[in-house]
PDB file of N, CA and C in Angstrom:
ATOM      1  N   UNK A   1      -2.919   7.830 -50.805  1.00  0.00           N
ATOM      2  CA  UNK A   1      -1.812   7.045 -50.281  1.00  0.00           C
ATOM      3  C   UNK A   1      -1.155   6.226 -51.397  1.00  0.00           C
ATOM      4  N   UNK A   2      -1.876   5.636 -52.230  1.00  0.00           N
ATOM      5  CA  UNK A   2      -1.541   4.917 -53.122  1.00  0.00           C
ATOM      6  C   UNK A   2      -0.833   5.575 -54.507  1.00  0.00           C
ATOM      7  N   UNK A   3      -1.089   7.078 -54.492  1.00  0.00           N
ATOM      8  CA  UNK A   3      -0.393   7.951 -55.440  1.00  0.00           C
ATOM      9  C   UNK A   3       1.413   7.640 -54.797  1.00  0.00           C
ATOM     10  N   UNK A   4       1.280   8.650 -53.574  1.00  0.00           N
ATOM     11  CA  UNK A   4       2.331   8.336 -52.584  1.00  0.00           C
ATOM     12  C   UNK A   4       3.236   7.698 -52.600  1.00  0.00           C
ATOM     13  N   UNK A   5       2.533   6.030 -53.004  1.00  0.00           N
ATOM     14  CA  UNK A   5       3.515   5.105 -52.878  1.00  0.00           C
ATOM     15  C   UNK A   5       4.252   5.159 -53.989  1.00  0.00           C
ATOM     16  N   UNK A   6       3.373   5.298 -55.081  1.00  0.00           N
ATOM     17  CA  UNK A   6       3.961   4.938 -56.029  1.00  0.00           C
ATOM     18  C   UNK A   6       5.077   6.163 -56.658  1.00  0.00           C
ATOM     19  N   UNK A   7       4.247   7.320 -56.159  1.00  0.00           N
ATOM     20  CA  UNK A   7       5.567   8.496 -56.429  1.00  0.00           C
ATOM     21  C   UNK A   7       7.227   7.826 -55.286  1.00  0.00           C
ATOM     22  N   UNK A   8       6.694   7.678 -54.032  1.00  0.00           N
ATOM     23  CA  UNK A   8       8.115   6.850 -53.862  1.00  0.00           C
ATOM     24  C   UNK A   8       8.844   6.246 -54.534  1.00  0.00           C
ATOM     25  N   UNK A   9       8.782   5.014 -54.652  1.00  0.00           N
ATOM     26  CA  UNK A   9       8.619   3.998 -55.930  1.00  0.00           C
ATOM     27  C   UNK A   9       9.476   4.248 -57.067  1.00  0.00           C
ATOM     28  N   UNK A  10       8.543   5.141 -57.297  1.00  0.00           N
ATOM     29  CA  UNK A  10       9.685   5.918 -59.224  1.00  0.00           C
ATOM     30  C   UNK A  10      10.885   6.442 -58.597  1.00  0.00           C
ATOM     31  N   UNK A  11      10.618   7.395 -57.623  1.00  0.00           N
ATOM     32  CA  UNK A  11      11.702   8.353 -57.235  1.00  0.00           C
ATOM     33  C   UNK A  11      12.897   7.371 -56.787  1.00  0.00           C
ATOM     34  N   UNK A  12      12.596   6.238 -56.413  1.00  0.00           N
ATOM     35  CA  UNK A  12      13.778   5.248 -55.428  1.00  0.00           C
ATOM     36  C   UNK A  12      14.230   4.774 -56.998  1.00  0.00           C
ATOM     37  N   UNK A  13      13.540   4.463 -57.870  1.00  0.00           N
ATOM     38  CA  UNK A  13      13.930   4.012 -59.237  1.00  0.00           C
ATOM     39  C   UNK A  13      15.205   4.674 -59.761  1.00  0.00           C
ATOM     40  N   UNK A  14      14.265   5.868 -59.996  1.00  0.00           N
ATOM     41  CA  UNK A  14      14.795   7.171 -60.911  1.00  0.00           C
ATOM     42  C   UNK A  14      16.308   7.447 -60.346  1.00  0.00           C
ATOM     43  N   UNK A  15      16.297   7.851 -58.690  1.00  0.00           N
ATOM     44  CA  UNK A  15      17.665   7.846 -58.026  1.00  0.00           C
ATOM     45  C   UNK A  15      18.339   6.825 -57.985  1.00  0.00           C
ATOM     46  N   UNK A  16      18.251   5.729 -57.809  1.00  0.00           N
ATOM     47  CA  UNK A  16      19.066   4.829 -58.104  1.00  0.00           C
ATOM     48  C   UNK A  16      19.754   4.672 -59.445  1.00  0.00           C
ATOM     49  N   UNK A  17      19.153   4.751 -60.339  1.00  0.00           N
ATOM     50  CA  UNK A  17      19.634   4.868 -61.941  1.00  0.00           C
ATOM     51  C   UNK A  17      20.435   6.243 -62.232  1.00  0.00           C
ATOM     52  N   UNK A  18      20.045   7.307 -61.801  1.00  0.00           N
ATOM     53  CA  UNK A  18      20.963   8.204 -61.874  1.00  0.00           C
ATOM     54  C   UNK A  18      22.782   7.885 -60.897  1.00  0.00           C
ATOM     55  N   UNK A  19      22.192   7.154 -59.778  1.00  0.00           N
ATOM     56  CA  UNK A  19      23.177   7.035 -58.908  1.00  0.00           C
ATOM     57  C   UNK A  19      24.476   6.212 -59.276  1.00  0.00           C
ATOM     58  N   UNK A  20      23.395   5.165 -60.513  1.00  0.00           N
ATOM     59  CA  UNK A  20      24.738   4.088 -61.079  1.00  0.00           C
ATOM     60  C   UNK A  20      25.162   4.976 -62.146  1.00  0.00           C
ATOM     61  N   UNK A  21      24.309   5.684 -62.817  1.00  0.00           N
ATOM     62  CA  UNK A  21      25.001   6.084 -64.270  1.00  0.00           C
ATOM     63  C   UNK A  21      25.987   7.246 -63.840  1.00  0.00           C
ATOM     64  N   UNK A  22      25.712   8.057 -62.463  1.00  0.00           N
ATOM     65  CA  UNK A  22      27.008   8.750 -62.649  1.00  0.00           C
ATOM     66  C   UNK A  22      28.167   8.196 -61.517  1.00  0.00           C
ATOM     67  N   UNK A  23      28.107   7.367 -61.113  1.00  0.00           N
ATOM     68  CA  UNK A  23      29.628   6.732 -59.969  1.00  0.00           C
ATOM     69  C   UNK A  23      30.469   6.635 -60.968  1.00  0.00           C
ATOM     70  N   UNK A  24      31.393   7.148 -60.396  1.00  0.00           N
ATOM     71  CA  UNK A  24      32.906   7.131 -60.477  1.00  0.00           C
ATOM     72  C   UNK A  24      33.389   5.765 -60.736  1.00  0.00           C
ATOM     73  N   UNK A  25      32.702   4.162 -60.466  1.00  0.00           N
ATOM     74  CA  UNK A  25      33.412   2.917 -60.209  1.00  0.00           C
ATOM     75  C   UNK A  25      32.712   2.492 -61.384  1.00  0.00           C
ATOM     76  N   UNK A  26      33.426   1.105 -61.191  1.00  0.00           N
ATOM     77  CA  UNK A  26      32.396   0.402 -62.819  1.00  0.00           C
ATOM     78  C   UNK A  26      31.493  -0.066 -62.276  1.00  0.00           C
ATOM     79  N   UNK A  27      30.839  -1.161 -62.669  1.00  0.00           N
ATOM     80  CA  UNK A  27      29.670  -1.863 -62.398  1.00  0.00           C
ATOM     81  C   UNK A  27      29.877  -3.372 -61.877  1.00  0.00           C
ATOM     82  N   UNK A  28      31.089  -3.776 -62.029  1.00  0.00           N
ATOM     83  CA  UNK A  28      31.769  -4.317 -61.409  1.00  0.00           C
ATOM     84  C   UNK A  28      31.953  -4.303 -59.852  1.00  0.00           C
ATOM     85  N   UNK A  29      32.723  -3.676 -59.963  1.00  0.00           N
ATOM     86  CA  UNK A  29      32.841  -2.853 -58.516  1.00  0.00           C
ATOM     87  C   UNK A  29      31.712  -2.806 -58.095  1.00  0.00           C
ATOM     88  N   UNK A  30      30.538  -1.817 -59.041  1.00  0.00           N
ATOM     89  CA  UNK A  30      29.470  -1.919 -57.658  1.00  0.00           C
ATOM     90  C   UNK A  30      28.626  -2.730 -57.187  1.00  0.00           C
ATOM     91  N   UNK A  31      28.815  -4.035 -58.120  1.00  0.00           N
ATOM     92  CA  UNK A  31      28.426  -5.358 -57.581  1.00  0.00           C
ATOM     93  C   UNK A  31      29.130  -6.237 -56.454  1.00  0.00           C
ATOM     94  N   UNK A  32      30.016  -5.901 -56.721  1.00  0.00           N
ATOM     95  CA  UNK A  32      30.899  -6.435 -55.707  1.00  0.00           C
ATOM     96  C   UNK A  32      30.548  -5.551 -54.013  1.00  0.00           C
ATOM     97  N   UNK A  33      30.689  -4.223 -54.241  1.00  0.00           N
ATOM     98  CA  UNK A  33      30.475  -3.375 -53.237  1.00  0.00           C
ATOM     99  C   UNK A  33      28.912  -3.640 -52.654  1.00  0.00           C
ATOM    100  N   UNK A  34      28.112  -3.973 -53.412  1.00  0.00           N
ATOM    101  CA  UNK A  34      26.801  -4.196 -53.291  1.00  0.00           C
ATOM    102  C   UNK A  34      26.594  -5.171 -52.536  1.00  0.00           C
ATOM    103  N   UNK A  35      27.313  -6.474 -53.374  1.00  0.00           N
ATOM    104  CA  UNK A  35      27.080  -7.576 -52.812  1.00  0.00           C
ATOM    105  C   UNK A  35      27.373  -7.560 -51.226  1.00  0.00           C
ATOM    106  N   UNK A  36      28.787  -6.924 -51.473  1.00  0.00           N
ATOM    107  CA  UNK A  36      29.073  -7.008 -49.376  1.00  0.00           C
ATOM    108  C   UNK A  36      27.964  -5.835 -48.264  1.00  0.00           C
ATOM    109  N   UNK A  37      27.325  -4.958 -49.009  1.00  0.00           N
ATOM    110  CA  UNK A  37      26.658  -4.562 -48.389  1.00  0.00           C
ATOM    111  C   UNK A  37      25.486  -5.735 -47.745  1.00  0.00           C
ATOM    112  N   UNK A  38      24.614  -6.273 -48.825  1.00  0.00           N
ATOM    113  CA  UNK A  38      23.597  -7.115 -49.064  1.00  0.00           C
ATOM    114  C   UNK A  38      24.600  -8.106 -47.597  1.00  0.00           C
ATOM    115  N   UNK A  39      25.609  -8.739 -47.882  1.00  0.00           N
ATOM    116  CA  UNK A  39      26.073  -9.939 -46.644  1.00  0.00           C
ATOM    117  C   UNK A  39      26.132  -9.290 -45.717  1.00  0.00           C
ATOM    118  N   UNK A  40      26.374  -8.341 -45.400  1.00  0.00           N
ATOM    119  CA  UNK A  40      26.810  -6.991 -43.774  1.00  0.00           C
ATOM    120  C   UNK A  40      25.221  -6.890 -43.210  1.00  0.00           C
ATOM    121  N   UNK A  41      24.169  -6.866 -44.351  1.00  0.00           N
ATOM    122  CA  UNK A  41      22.925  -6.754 -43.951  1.00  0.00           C
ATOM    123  C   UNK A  41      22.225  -7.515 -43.330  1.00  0.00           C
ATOM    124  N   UNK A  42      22.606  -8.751 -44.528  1.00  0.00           N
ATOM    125  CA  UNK A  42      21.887 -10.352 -44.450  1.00  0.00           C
ATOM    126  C   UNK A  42      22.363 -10.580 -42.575  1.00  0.00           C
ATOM    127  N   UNK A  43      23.481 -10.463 -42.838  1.00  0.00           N
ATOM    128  CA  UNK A  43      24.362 -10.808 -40.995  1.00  0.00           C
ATOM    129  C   UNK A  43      23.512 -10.053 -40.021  1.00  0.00           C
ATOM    130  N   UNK A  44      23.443  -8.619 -40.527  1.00  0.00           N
ATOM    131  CA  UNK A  44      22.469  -7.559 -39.244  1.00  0.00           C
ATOM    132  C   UNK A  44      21.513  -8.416 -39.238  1.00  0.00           C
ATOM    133  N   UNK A  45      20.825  -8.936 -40.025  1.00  0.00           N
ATOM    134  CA  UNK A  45      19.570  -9.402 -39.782  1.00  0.00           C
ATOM    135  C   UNK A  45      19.201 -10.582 -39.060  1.00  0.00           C
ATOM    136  N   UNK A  46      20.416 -11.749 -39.373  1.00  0.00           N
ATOM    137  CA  UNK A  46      20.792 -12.637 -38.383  1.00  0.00           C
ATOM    138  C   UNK A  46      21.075 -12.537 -37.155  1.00  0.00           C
ATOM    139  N   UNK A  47      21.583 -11.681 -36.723  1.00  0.00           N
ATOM    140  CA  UNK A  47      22.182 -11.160 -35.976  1.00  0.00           C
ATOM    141  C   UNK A  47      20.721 -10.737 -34.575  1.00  0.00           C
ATOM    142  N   UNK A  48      19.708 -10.138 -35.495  1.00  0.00           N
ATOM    143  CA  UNK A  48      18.439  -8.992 -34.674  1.00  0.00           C
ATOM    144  C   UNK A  48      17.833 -10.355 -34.722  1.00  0.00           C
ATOM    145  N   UNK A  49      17.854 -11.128 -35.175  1.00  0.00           N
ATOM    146  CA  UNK A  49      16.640 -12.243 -35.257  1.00  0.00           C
ATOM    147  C   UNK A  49      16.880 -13.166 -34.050  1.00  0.00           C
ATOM    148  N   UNK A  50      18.194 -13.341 -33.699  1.00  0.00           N
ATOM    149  CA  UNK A  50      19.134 -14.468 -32.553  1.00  0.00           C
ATOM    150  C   UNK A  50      18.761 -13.670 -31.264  1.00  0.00           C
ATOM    151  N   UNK A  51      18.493 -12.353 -31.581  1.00  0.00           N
ATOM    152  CA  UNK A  51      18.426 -11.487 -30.365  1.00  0.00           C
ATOM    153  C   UNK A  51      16.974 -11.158 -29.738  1.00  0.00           C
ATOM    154  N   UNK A  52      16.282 -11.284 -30.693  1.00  0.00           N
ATOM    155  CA  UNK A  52      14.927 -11.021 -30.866  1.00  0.00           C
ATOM    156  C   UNK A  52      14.166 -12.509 -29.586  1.00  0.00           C
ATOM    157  N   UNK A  53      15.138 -13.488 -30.306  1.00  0.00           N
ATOM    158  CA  UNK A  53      14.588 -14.548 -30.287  1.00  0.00           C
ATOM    159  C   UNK A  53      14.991 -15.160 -28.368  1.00  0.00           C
ATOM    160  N   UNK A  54      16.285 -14.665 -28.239  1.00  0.00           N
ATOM    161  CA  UNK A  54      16.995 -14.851 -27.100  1.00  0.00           C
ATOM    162  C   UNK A  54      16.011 -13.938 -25.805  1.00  0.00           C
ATOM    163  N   UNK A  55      15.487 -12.533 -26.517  1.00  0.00           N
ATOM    164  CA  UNK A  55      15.090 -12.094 -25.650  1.00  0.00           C
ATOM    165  C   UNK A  55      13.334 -12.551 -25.747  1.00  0.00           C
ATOM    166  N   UNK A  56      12.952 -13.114 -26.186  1.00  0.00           N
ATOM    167  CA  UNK A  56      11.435 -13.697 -26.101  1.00  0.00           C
ATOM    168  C   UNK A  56      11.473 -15.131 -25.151  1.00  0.00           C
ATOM    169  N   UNK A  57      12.778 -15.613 -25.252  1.00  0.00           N
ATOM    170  CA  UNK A  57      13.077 -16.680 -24.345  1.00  0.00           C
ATOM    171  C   UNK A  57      13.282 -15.917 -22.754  1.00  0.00           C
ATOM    172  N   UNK A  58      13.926 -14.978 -22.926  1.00  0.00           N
ATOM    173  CA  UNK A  58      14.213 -14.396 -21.562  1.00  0.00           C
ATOM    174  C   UNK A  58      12.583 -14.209 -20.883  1.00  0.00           C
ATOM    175  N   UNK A  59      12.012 -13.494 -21.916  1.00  0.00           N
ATOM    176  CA  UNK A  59      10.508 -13.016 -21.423  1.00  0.00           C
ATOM    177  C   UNK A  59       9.461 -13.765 -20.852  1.00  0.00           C
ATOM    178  N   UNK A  60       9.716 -14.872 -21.991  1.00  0.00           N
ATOM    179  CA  UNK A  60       9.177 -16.066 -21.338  1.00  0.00           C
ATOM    180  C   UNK A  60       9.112 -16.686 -19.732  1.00  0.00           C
ATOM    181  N   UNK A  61      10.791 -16.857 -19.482  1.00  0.00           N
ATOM    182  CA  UNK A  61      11.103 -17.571 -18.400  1.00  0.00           C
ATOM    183  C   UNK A  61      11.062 -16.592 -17.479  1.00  0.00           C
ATOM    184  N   UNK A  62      11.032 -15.489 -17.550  1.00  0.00           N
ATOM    185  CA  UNK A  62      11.132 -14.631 -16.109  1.00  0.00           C
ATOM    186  C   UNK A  62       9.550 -14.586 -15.955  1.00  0.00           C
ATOM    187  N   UNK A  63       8.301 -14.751 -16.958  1.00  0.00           N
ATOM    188  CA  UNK A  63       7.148 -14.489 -16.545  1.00  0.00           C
ATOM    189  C   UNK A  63       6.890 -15.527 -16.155  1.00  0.00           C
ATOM    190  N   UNK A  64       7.416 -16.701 -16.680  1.00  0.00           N
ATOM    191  CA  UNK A  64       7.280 -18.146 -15.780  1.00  0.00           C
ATOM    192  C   UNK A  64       7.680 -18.005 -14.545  1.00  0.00           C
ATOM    193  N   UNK A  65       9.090 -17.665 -14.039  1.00  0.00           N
ATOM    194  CA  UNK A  65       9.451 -17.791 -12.512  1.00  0.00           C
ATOM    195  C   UNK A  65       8.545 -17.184 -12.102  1.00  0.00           C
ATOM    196  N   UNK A  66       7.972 -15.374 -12.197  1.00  0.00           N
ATOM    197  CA  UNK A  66       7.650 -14.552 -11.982  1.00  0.00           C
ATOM    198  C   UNK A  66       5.960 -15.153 -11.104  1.00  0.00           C
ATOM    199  N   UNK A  67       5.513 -16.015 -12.085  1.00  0.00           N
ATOM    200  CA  UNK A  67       4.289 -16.661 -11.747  1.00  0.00           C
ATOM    201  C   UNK A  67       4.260 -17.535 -10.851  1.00  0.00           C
ATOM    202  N   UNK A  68       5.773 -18.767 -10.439  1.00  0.00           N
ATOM    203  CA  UNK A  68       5.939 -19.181  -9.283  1.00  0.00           C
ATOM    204  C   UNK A  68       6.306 -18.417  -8.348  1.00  0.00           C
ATOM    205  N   UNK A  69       6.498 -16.963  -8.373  1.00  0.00           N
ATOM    206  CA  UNK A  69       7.113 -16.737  -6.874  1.00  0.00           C
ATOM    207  C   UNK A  69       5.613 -15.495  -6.471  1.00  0.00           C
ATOM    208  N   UNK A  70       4.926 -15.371  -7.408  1.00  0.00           N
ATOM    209  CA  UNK A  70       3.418 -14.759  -7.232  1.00  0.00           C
ATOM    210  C   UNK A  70       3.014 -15.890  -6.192  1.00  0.00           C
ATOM    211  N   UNK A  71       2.525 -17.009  -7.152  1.00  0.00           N
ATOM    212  CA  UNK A  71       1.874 -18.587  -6.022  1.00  0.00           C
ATOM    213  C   UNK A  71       2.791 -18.686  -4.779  1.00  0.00           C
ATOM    214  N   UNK A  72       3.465 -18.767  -4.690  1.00  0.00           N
ATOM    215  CA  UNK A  72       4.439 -18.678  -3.692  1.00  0.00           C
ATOM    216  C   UNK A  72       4.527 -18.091  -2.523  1.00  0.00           C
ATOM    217  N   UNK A  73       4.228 -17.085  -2.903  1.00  0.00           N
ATOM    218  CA  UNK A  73       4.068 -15.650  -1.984  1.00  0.00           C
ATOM    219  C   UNK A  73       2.191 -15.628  -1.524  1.00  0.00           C
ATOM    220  N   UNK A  74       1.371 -16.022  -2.406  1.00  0.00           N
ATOM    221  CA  UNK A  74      -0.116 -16.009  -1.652  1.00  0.00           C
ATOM    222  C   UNK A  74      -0.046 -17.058  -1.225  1.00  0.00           C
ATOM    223  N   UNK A  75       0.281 -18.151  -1.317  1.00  0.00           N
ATOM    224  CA  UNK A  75       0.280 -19.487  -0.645  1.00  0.00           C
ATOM    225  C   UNK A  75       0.738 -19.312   1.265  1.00  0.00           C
ATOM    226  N   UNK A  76       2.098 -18.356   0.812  1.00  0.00           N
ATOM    227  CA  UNK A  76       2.256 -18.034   2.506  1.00  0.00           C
ATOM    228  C   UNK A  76       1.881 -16.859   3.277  1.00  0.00           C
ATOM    229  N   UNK A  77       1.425 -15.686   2.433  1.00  0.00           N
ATOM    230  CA  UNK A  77       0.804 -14.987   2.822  1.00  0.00           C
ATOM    231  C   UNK A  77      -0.946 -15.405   3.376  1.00  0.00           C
ATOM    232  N   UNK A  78      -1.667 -16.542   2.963  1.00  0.00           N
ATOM    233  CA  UNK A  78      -2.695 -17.079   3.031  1.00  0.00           C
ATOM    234  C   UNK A  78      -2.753 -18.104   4.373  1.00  0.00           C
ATOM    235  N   UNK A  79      -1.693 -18.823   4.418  1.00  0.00           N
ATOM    236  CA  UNK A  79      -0.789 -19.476   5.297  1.00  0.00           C
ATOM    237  C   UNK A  79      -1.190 -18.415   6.869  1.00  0.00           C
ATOM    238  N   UNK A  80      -0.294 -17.548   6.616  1.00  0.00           N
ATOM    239  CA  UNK A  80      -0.391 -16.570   7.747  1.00  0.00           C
ATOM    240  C   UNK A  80      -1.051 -16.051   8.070  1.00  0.00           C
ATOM    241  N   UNK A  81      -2.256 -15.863   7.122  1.00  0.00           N
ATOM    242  CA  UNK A  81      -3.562 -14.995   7.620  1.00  0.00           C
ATOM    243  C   UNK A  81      -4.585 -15.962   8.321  1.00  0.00           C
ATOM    244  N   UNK A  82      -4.586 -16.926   8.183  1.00  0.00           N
ATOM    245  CA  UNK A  82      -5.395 -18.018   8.430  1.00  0.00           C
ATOM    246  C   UNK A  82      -4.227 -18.785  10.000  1.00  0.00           C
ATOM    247  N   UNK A  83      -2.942 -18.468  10.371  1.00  0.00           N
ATOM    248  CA  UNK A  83      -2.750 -18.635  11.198  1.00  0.00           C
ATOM    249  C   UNK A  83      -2.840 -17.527  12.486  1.00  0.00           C
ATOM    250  N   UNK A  84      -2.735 -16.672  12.149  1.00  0.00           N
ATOM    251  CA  UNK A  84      -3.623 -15.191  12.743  1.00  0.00           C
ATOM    252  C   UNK A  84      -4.798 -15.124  13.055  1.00  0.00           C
ATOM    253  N   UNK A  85      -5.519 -15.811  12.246  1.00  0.00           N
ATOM    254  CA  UNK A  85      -7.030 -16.012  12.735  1.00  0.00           C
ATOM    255  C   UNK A  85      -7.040 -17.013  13.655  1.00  0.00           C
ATOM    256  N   UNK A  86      -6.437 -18.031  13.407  1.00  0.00           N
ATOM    257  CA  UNK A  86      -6.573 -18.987  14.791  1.00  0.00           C
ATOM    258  C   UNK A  86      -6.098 -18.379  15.836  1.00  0.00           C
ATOM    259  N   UNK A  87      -5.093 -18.087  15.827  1.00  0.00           N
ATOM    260  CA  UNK A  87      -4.251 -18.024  17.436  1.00  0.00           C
ATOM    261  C   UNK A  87      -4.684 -17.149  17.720  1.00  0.00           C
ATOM    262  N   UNK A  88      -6.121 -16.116  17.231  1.00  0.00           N
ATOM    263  CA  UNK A  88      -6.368 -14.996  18.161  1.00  0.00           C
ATOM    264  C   UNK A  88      -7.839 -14.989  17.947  1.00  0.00           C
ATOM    265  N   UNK A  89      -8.664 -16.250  17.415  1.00  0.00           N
ATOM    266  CA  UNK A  89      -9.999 -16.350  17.706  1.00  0.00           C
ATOM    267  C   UNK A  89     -10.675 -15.959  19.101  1.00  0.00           C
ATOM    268  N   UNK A  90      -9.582 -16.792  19.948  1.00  0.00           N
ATOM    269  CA  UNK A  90     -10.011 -17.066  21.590  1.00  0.00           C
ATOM    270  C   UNK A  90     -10.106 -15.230  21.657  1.00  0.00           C
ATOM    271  N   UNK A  91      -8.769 -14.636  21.750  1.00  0.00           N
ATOM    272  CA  UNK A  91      -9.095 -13.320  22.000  1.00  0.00           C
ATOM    273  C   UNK A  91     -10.277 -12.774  21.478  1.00  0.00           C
ATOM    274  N   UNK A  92     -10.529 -12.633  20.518  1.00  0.00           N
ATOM    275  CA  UNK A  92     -11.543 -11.926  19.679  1.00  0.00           C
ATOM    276  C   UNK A  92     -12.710 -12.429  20.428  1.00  0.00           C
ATOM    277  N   UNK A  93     -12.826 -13.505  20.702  1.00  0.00           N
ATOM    278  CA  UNK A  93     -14.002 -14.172  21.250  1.00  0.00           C
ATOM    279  C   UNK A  93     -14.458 -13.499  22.821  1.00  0.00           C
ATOM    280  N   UNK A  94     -13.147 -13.650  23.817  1.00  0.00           N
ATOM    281  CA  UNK A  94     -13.069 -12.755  24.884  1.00  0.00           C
ATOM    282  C   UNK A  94     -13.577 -11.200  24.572  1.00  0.00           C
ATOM    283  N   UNK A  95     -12.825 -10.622  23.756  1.00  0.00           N
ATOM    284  CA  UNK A  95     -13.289  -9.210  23.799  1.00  0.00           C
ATOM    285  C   UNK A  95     -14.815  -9.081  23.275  1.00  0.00           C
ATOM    286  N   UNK A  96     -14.882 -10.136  22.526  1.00  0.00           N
ATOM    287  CA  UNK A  96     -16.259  -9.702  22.246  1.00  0.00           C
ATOM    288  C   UNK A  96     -17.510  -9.956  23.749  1.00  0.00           C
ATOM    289  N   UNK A  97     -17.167 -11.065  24.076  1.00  0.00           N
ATOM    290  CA  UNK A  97     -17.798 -11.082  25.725  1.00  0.00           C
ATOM    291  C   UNK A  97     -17.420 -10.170  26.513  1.00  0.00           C
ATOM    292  N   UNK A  98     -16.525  -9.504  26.936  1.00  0.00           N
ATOM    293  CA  UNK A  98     -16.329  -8.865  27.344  1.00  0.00           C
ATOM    294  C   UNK A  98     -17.160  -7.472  26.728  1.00  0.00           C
ATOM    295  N   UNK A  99     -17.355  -7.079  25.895  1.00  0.00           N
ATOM    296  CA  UNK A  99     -18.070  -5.812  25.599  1.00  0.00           C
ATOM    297  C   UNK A  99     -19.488  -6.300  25.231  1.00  0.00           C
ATOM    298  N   UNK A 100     -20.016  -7.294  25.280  1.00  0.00           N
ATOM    299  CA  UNK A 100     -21.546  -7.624  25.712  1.00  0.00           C
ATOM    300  C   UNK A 100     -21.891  -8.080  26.998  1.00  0.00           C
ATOM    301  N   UNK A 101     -20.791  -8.206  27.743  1.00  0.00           N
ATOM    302  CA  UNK A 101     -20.948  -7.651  29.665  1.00  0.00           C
ATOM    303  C   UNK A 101     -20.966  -6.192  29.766  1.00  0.00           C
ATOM    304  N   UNK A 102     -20.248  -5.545  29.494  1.00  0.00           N
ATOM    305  CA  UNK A 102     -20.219  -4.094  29.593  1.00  0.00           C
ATOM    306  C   UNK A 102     -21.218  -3.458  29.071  1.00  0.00           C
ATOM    307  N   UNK A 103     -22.228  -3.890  27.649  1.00  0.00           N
ATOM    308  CA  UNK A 103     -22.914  -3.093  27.544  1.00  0.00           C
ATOM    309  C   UNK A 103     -24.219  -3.506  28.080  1.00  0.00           C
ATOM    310  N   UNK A 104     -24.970  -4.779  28.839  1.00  0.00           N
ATOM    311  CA  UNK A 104     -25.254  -4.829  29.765  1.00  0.00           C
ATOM    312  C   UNK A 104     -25.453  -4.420  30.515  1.00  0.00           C
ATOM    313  N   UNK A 105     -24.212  -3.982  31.526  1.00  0.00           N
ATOM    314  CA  UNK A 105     -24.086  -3.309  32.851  1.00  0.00           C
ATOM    315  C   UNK A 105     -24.604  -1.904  32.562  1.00  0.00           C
ATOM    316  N   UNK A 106     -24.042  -1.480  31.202  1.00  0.00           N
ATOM    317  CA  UNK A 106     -24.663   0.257  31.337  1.00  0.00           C
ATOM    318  C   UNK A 106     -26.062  -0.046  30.867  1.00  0.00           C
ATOM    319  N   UNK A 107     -26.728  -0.843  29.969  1.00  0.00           N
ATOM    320  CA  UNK A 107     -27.986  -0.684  30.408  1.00  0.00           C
ATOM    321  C   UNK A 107     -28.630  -0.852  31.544  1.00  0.00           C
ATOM    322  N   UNK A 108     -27.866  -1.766  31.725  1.00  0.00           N
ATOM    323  CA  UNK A 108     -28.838  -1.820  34.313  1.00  0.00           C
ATOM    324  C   UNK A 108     -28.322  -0.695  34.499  1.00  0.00           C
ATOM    325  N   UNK A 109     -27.425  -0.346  34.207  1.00  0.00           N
ATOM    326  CA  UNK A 109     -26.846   1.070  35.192  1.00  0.00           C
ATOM    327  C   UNK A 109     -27.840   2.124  35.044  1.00  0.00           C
ATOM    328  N   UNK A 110     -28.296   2.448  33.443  1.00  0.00           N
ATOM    329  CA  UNK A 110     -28.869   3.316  32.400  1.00  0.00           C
ATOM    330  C   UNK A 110     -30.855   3.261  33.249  1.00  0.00           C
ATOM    331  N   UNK A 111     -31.095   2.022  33.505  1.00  0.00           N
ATOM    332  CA  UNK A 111     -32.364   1.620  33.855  1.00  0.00           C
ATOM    333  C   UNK A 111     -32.283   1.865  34.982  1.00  0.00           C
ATOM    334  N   UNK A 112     -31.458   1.719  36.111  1.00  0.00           N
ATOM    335  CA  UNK A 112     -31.369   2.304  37.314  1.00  0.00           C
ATOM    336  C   UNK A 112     -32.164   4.228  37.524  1.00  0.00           C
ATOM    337  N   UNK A 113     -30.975   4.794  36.720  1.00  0.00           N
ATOM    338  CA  UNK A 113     -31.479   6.187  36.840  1.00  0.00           C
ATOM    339  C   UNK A 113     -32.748   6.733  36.193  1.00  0.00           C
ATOM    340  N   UNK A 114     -33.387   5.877  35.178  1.00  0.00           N
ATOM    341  CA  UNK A 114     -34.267   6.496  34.410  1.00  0.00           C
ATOM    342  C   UNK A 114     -35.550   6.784  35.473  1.00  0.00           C
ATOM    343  N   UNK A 115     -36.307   7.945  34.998  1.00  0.00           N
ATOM    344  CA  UNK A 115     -37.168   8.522  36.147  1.00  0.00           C
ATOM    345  C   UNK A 115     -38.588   8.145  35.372  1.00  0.00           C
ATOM    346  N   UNK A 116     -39.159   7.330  35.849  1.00  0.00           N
ATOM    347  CA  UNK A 116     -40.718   7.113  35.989  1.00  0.00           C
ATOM    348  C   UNK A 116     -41.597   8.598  35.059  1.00  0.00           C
ATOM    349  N   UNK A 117     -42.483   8.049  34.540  1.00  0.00           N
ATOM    350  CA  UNK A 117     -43.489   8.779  33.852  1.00  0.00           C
ATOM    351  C   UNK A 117     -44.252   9.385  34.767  1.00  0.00           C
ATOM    352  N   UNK A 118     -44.430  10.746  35.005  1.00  0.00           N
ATOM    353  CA  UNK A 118     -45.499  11.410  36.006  1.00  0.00           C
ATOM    354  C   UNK A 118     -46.687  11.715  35.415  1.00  0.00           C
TER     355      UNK A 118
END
């Protein structure tokens, strides 16, 4: 890897130096041309950083709301389950008497018919 790099390296050298020694412009010029590249860049970069930064704020605050309307939502979903359980204890309570009368009765019923050991 470290060969690699460094063959990069030369080659970005090497082309670049060929690239100034044969342009058509002076050196002048391609400082100048350079330079406004370098500010067009410097700006992109300002530019990704304001955005970068705008959207880590966004990320932020929507995982913030995001987390009040989570609490929010079990608070009344919890709310309701626990008011469901009340208002239908009594029932639950009935049916459950009700099917330990019934199974009762079919055991008397059940003990009624059973036939004696001969």
């Amino acid at each position: 890897m470290k060969d690699f790099t460094q063959g990069l390296l030369f080659g970005a050298v090497v082309g670049g130096l060929v690239t100034l020694l044969n342009t058509p412009r002076s050196g002048q010029e391609n400082r100048i041309r350079l330079q406004a590249y370098m500010q067009d860049n410097a700006e992109s970069m300002d530019e990704l950083n304001a955005d970068l930064s705008r959207l880590k704020d966004s990320i932020n605050r929507l995982a913030t709301e995001g987390l009040g309307v989570v609490n929010t939502a079990t608070q009344e979903i919890t709310a309701s389950v626990e008011d469901f359980a009340a208002k239908n204890q009594p029932r639950i309570r009935r049916v459950s008497d009700r099917l330990t009368e019934l199974t009762e009765t079919i055991e008397e019923e059940a003990a009624k018919y059973e036939m004696p050991n001969v």
